[in-house]
C-alpha atoms as a PDB file:
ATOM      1  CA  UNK A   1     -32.939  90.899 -86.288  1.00  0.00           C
ATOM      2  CA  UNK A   2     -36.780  90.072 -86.214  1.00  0.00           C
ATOM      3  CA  UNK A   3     -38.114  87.333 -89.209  1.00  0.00           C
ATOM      4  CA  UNK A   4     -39.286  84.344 -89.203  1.00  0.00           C
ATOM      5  CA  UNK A   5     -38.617  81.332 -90.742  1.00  0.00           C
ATOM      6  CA  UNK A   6     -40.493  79.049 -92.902  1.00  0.00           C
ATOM      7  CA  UNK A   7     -40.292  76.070 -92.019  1.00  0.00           C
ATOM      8  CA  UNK A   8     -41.085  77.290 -88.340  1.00  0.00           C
ATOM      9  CA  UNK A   9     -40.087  74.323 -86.565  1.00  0.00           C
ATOM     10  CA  UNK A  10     -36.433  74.242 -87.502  1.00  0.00           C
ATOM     11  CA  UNK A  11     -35.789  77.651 -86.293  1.00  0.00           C
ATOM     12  CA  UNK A  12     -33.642  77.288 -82.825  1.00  0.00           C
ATOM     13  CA  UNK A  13     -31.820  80.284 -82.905  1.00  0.00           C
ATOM     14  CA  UNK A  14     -34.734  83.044 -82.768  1.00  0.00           C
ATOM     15  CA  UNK A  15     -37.351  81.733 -80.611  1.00  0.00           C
ATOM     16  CA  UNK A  16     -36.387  78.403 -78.996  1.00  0.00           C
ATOM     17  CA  UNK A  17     -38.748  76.444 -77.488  1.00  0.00           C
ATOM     18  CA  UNK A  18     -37.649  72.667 -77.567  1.00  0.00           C
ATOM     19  CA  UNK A  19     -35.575  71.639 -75.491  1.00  0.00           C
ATOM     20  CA  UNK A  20     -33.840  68.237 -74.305  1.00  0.00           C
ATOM     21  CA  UNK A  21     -32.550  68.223 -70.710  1.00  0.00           C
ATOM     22  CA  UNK A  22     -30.652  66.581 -68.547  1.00  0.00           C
ATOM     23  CA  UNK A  23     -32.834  67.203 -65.045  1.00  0.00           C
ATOM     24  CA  UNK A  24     -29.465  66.208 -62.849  1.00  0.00           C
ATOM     25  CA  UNK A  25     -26.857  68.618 -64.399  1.00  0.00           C
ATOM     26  CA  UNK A  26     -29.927  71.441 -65.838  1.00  0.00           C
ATOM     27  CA  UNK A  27     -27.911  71.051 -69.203  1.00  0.00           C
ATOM     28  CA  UNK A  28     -29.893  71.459 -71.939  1.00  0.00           C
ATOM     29  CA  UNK A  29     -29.840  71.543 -76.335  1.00  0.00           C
ATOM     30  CA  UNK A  30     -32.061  73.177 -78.235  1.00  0.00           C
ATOM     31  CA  UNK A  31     -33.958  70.915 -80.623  1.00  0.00           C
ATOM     32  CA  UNK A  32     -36.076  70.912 -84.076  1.00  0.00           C
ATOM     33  CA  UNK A  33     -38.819  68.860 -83.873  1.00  0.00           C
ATOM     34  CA  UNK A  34     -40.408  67.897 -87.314  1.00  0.00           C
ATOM     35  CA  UNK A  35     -44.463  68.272 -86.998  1.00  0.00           C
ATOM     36  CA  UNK A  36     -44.745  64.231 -87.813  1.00  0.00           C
ATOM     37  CA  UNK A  37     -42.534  63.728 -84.493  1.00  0.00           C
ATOM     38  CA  UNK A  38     -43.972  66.587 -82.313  1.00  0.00           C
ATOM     39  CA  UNK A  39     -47.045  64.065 -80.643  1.00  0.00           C
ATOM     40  CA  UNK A  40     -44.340  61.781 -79.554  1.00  0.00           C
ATOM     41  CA  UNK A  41     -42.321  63.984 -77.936  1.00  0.00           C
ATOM     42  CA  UNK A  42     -44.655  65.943 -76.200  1.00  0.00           C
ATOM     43  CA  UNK A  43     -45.791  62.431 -74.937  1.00  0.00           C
ATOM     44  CA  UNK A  44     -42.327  61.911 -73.312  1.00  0.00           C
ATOM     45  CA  UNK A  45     -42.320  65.151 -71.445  1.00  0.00           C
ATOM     46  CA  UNK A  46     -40.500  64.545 -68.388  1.00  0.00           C
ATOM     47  CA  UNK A  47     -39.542  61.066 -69.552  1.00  0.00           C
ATOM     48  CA  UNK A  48     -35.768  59.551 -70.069  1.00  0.00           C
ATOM     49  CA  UNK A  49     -35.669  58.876 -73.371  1.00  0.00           C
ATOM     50  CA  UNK A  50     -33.076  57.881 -76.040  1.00  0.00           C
ATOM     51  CA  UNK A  51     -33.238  60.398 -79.475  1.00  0.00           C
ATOM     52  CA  UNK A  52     -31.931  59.934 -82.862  1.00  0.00           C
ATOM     53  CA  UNK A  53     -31.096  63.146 -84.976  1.00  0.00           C
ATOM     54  CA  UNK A  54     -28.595  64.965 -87.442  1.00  0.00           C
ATOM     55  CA  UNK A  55     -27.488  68.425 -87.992  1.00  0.00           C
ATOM     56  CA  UNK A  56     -27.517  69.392 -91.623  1.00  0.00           C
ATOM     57  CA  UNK A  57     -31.019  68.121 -92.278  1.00  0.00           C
ATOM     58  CA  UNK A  58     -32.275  67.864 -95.656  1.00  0.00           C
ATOM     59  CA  UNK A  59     -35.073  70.457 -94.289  1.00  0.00           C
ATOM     60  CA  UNK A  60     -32.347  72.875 -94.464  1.00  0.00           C
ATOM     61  CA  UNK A  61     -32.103  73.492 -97.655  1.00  0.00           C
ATOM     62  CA  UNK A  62     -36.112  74.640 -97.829  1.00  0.00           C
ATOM     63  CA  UNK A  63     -35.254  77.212 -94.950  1.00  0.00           C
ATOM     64  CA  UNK A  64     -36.906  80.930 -95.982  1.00  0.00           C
ATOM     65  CA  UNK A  65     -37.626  84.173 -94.640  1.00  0.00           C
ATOM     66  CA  UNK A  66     -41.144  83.966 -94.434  1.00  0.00           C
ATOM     67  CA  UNK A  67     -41.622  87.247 -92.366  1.00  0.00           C
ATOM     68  CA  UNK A  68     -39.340  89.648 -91.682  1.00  0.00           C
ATOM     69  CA  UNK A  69     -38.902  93.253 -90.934  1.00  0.00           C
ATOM     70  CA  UNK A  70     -35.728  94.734 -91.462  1.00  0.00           C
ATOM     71  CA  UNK A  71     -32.524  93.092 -91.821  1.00  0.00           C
ATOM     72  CA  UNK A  72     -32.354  89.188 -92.394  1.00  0.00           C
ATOM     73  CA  UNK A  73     -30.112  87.050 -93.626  1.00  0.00           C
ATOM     74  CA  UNK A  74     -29.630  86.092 -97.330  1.00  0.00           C
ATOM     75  CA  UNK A  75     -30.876  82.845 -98.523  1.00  0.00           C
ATOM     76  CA  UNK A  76     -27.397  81.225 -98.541  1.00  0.00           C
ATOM     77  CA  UNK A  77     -26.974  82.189 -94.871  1.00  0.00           C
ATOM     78  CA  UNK A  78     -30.314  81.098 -93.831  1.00  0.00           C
ATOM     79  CA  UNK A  79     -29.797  77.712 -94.986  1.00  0.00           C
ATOM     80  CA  UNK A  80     -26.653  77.217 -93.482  1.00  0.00           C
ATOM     81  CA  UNK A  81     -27.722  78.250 -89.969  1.00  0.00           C
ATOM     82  CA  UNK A  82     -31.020  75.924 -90.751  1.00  0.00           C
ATOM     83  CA  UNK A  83     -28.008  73.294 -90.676  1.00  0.00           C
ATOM     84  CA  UNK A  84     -26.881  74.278 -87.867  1.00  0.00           C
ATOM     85  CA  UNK A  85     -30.762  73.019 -86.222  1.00  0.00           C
ATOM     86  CA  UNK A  86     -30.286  69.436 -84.277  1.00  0.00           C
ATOM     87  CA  UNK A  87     -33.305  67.985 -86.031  1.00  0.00           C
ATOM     88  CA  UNK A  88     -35.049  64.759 -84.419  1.00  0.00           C
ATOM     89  CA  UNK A  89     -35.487  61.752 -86.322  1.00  0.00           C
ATOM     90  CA  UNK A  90     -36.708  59.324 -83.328  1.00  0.00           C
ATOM     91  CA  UNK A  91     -37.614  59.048 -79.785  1.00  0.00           C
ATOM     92  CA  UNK A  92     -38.231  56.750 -77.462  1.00  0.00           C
ATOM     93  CA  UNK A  93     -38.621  56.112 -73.668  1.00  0.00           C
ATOM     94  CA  UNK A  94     -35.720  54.604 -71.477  1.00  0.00           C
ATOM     95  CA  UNK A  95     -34.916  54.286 -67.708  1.00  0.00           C
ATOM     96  CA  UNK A  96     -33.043  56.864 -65.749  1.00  0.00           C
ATOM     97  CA  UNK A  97     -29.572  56.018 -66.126  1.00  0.00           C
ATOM     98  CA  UNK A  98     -27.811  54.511 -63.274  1.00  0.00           C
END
């Protein structure tokens, strides 16, 4: 399937490109980072840091094709894969743990 989604940064099924990972085990999550959080995280790139977030977002339920060719999934669907998006709610630096 090729669309896109509207609003772009919760999509982390298509096109992920946010990631939290663990650097000792290379275990990683794909995350949705809302635009107002986006500076801060970038900021900790690298970093240890401690994150807040949810599944099921309120976001979710604005979720839309906004672009697509071909098949897509219905509205309903969309919005319940939207909730399936690990959205970030805080983040903040911490030491490695020991």
């Amino acid at each position: 399937m090729t669309y896109t989604v509207d609003p772009a940064w919760i999509d982390t099924w298509n096109s992920p490109t946010t990631f939290l990972q663990d650097s000792e085990l290379g275990s990683f999550m794909t995350i949705a980072v809302p635009p107002d959080l986006r500076a801060a995280f970038d900021a900790h790139d690298g970093q240890w840091v401690v994150v807040s977030g949810r599944f099921n977002d309120p976001a979710a339920e604005d979720c839309r094709v906004a672009d697509g060719a071909g098949d897509h999934p219905s509205a309903k669907v969309l919005r319940a894969i939207c909730r399936t998006s690990f959205v970030l709610s805080s983040i903040e630096a911490t030491g490695a743990p020991s």
